[in-house]
Protein backbone atom coordinates (compact mmCIF):
# COMPACT_ATOMS: atom_id res chain seq x y z
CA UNK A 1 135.06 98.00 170.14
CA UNK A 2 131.34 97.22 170.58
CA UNK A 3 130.90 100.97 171.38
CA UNK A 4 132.70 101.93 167.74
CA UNK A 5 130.58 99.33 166.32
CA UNK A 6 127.66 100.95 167.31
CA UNK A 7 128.58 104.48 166.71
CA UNK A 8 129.51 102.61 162.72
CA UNK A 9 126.21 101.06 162.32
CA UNK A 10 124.45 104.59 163.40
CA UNK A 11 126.29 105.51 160.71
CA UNK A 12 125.40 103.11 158.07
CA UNK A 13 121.52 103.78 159.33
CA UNK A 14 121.86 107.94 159.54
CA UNK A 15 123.26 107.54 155.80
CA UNK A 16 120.86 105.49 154.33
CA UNK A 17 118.05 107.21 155.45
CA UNK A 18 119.58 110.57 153.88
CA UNK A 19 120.43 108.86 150.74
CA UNK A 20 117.19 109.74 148.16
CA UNK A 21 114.89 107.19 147.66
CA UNK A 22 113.17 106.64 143.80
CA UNK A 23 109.02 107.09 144.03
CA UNK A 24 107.41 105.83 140.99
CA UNK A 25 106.99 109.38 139.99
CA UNK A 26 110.89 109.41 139.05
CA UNK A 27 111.14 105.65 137.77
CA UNK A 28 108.89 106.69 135.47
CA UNK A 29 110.07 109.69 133.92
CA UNK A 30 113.68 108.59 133.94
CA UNK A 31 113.09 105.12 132.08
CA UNK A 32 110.60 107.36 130.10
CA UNK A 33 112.82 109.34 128.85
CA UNK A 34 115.73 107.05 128.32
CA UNK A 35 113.58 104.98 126.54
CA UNK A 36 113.07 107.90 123.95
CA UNK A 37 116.62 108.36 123.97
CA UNK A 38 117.31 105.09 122.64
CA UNK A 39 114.62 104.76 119.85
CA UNK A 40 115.49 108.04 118.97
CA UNK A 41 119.13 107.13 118.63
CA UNK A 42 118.39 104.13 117.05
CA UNK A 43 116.47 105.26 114.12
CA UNK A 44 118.88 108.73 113.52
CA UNK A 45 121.68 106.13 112.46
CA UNK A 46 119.05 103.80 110.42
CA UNK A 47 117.81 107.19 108.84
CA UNK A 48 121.15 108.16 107.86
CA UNK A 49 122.34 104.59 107.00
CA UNK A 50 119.53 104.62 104.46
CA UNK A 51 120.44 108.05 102.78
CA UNK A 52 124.28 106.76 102.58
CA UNK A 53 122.68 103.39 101.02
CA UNK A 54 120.38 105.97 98.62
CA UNK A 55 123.15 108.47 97.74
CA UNK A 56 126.00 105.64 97.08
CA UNK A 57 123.78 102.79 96.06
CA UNK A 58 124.69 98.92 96.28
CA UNK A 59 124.17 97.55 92.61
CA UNK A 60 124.34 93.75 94.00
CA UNK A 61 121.93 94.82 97.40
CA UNK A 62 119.92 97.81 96.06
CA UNK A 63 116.36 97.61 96.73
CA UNK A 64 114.83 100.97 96.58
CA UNK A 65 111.72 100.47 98.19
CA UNK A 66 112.76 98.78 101.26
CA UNK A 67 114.97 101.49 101.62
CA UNK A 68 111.62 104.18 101.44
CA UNK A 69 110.09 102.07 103.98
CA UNK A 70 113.28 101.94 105.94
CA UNK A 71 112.90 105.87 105.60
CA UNK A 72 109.46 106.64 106.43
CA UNK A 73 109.61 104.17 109.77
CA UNK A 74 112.75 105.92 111.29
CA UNK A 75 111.30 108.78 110.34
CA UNK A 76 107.91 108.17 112.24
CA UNK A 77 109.79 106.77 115.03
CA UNK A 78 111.73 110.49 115.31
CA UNK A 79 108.84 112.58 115.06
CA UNK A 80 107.12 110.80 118.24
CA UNK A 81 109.79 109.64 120.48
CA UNK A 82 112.27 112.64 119.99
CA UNK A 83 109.45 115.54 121.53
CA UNK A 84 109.23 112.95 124.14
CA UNK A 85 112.63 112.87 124.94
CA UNK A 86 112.71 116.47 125.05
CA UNK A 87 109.84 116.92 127.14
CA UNK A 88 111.26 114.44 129.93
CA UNK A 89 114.70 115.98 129.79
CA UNK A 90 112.82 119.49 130.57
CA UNK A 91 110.97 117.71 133.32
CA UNK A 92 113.61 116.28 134.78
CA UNK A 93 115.49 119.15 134.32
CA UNK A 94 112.57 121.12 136.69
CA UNK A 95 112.56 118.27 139.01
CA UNK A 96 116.38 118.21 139.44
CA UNK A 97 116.56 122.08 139.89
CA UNK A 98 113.75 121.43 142.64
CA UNK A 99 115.21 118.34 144.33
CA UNK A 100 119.08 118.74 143.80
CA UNK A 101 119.07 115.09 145.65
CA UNK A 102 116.99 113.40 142.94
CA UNK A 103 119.75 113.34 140.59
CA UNK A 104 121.29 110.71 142.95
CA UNK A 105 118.58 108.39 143.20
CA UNK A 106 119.25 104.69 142.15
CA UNK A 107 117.32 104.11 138.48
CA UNK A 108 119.07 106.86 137.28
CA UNK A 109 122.48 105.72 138.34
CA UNK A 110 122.05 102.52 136.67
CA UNK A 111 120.31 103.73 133.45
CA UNK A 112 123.40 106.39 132.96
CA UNK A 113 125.75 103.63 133.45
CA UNK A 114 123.81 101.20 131.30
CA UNK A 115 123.65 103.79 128.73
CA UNK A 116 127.51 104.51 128.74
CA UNK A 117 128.27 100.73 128.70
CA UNK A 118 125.74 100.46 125.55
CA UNK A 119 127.65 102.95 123.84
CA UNK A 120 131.54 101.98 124.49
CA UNK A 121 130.23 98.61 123.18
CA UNK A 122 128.95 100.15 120.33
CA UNK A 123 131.74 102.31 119.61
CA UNK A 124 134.43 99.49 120.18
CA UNK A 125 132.56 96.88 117.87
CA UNK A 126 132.33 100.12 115.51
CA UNK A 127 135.89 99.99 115.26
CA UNK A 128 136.68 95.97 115.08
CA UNK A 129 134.46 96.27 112.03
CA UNK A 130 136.57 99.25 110.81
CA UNK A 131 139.72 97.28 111.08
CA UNK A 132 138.57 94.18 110.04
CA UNK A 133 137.23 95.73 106.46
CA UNK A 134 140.30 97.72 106.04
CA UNK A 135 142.84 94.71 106.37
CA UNK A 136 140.06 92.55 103.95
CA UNK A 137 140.43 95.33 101.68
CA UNK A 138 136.53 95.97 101.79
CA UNK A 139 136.33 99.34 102.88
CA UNK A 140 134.60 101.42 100.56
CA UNK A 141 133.25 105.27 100.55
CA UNK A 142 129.62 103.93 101.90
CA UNK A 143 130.35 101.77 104.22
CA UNK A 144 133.18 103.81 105.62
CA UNK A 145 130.16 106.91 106.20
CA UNK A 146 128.31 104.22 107.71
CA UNK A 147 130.92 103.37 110.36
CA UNK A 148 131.18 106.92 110.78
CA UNK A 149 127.94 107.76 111.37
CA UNK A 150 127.62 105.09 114.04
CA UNK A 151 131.26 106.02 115.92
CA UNK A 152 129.89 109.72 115.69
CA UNK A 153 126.17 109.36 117.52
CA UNK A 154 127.72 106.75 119.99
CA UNK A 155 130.87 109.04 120.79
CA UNK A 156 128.62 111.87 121.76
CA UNK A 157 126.50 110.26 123.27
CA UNK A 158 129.05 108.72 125.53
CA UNK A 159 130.73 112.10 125.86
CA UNK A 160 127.48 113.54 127.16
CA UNK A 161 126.27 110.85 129.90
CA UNK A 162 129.75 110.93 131.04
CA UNK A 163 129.68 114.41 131.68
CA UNK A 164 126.17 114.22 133.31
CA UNK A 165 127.53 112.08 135.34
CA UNK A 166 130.88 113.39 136.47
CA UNK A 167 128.75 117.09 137.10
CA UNK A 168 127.46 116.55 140.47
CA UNK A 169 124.78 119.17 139.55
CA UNK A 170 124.29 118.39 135.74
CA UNK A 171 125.12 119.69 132.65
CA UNK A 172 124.29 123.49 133.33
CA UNK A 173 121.15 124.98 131.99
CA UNK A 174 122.49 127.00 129.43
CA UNK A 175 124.81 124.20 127.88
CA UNK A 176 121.70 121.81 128.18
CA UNK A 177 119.53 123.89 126.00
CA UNK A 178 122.10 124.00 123.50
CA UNK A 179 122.83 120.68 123.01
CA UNK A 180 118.92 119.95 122.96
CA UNK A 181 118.44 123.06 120.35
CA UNK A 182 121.43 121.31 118.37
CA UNK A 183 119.89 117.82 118.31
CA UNK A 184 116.62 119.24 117.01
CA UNK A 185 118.29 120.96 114.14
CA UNK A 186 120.08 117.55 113.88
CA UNK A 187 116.52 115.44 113.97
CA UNK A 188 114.61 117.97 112.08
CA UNK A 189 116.86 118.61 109.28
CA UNK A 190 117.42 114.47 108.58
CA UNK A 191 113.51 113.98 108.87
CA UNK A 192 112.78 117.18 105.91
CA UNK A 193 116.23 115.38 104.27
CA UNK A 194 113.41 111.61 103.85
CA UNK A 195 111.09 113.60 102.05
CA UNK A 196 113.74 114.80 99.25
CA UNK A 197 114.10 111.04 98.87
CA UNK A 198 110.69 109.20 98.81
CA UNK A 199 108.14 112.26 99.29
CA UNK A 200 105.28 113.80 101.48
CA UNK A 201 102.26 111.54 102.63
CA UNK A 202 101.18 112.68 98.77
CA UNK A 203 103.29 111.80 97.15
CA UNK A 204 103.40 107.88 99.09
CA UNK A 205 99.83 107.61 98.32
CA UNK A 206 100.46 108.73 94.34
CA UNK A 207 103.33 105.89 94.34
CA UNK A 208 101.18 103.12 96.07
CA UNK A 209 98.19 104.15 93.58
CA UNK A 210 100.87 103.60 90.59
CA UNK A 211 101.99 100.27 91.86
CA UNK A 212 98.34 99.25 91.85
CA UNK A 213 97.92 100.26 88.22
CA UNK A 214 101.57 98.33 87.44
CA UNK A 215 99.95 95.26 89.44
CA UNK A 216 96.87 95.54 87.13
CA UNK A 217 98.35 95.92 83.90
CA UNK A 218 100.74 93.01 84.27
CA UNK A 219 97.31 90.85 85.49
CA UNK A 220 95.52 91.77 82.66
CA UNK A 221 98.82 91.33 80.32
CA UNK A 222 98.60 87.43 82.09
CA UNK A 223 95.10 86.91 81.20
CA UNK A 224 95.00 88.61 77.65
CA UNK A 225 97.79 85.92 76.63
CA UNK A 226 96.47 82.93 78.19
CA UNK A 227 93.27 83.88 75.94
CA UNK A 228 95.39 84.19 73.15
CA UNK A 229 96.76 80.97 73.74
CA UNK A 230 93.67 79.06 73.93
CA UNK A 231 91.73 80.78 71.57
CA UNK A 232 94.37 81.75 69.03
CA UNK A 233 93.16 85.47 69.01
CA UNK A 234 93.60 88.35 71.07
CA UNK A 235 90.41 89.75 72.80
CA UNK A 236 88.59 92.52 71.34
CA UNK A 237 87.87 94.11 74.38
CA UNK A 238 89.13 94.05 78.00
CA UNK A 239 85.34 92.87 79.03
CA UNK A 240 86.00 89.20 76.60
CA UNK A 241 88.13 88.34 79.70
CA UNK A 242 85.18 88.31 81.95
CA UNK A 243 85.07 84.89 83.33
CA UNK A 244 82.49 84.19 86.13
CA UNK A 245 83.57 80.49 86.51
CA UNK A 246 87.14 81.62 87.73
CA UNK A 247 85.90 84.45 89.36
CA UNK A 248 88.23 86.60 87.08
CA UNK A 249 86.69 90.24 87.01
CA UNK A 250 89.05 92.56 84.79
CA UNK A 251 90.24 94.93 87.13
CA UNK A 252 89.66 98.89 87.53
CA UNK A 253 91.61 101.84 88.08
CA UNK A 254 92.36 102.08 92.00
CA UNK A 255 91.48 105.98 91.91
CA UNK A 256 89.18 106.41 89.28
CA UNK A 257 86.88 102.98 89.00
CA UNK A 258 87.47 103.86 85.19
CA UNK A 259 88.81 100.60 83.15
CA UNK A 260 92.29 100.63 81.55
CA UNK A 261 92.60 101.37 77.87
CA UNK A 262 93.43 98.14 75.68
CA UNK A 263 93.91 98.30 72.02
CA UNK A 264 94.42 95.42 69.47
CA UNK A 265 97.24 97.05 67.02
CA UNK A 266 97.87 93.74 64.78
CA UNK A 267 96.69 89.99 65.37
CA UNK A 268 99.98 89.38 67.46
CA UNK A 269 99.86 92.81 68.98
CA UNK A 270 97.99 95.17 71.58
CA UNK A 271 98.25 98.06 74.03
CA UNK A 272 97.43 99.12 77.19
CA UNK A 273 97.32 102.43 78.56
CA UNK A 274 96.91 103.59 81.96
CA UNK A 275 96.94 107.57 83.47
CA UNK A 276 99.89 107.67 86.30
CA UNK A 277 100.39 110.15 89.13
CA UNK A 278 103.87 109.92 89.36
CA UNK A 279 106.73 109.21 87.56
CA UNK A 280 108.87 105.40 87.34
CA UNK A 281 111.91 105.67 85.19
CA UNK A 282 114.88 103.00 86.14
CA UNK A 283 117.79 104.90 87.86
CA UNK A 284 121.40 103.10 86.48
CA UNK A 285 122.96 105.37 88.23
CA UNK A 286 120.98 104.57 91.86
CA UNK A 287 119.65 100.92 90.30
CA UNK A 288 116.34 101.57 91.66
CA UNK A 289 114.27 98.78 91.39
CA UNK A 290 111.12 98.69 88.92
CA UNK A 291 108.54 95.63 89.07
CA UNK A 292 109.24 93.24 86.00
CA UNK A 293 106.91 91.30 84.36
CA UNK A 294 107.48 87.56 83.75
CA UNK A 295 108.59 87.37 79.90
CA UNK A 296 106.15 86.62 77.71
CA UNK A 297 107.57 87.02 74.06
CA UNK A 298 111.36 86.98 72.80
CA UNK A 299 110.52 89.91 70.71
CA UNK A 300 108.73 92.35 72.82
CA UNK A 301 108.90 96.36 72.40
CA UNK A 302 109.11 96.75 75.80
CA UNK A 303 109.50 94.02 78.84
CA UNK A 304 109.54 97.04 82.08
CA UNK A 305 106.70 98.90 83.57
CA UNK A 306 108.38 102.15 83.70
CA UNK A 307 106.51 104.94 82.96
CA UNK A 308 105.75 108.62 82.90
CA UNK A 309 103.53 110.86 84.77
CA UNK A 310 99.96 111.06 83.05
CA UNK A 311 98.80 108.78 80.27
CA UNK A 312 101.49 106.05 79.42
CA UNK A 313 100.99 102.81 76.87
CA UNK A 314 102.78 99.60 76.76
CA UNK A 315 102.84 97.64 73.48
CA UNK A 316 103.43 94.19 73.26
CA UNK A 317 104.30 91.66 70.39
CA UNK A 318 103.08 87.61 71.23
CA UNK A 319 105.80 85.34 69.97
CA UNK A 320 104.19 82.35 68.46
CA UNK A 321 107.36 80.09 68.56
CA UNK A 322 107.44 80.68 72.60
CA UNK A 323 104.04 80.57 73.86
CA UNK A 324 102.44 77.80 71.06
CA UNK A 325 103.71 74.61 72.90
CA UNK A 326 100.45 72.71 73.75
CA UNK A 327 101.08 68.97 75.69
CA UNK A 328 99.57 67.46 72.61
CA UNK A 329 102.04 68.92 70.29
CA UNK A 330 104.98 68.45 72.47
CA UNK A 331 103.94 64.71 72.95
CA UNK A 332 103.73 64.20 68.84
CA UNK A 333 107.20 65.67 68.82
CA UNK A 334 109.25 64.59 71.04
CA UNK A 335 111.19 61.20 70.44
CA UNK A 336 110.67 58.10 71.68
């Protein structure tokens, strides 16, 4: 017995000394590139979730620019982390055609089995949220896509780690380039897909320039009132609301440094004009959301900011019955 036991733990030493042993050269790579699997996974869904939230819009949650911002990030997030996880699959690939052992090593057991736990989970919590809408009757065309989408990327991605892992020399070359030349169709065509939605780098910088001007021309609206209202007369000119005690400057176009048009068209009426670069028109269809002004008149030609590319003018009427209410007045009227 003590000779077997011997022979046993000669064993136990002869097999862990054959068994390959993780440098940091391959902890690095592998939670390298698993890392890039998962942020690149992550924002695919949240890229697609937001085109299924564009194309079937949410009129009680619809928020259009959250949902470019949601666009642009996953975006950025692909474009950086997905070459990454290609070029650490292709050295791993070289490293695992070089050291056939490596593929046994330790981190990379754990990380595949991590990964495949990560996505049953996913995919079975995928499905309890299926069920549970169904039977409460909530299941509509959007967020049924959106379950989809999820059960879809988490399926294959299950499908493919457990394959890795069941191939005791990997996924073969051939079948690995083609799923990697699939995903990057996959990636690359959802990316070009953002900029049908919210535009180039261009066309971003146009829209923030045009959201200035908005933020401007609803400032100035503010201030050309409130001089109204204490004056009892609009302001000839924008430069009348110059007021160095409040530090209130009347402000310039972002671009151009030029100042906005204004216009007196009648004593309870004036216009102001400013040159866009792109175009705002409210979407009923998608709901997308336009910055409102706070009202200022009950009779006003126009309360929305929405406007078209180039020169566009908004006219506005002053109601005297809704902005004359000084403290003095109200205290003479009210009863006592």
């Amino acid at each position: 017995n003590l000779r077997a036991h011997a022979a046993d733990g000669r064993m136990r030493a002869m097999d862990a000394e054959s068994k390959p042993k993780a440098g940091p050269h391959d902890i690095f790579l592998n939670l390298l590139n698993l890392l890039a699997f998962y942020a690149s996974a992550v924002s695919f869904i949240a890229l697609w979730m937001q085109y299924i939230s564009a194309v079937y819009p949410d009129r009680l949650n619809f928020y259009y620019e959250g949902i470019a911002q949601s666009i642009l990030w996953s975006s950025s997030v692909l474009i950086v982390s997905f070459p990454v996880r290609l070029l650490t699959t292709w050295l791993l690939a070289r490293e695992f055609a070089a050291h056939p052992e490596k593929r046994e090593v330790k981190i990379r057991k754990w990380l595949v089995y991590l990964t495949l736990f990560l996505s049953s989970v996913t995919i079975i919590g995928d499905l309890i949220t299926l069920v549970y809408n169904f039977l409460n009757g909530e299941l509509t065309l959007p967020f049924f896509l959106k379950i989809l989408t999820v059960l879809i990327v988490a399926s294959a991605i299950f499908v493919y780690f457990l394959i890795d892992l069941r191939l005791r020399r990997g996924i073969p070359e051939r079948q690995l380039k083609f799923i990697m030349a699939t995903a990057a169709i996959a990636v690359i065509g959802s990316i070009i897909g953002g900029f049908f939605i919210v535009g180039g780098p261009a066309a971003q910088r146009n829209r923030r320039f045009d959201e200035r001007r908005v933020s401007d021309l609803s400032v100035l609206q503010d201030q050309i009132i409130g001089y109204w209202t204490q004056k009892d007369n609009l302001p000839e000119k924008l430069d009348d609301l110059r007021d160095p005690t409040r530090g209130f400057e009347p402000p310039l176009d972002p671009e151009t440094d030029l100042p906005y048009e204004y216009r007196v068209l009648a004593p309870l009426s004036f216009e102001m004009c400013a040159v866009f670069a792109t175009e705002q028109k409210t979407d009923d269809r998608h709901g997308i959301y336009v910055p409102q002004p706070a009202s200022f008149a009950k009779e006003a030609v126009s309360f929305s900011w929405t406007h078209d590319k180039g020169t566009s003018c908004f006219s506005r009427i002053i109601d005297p019955d809704f902005w004359l209410s000084k403290p003095a007045e109200k205290t003479l009227r009210s009863p006592r």
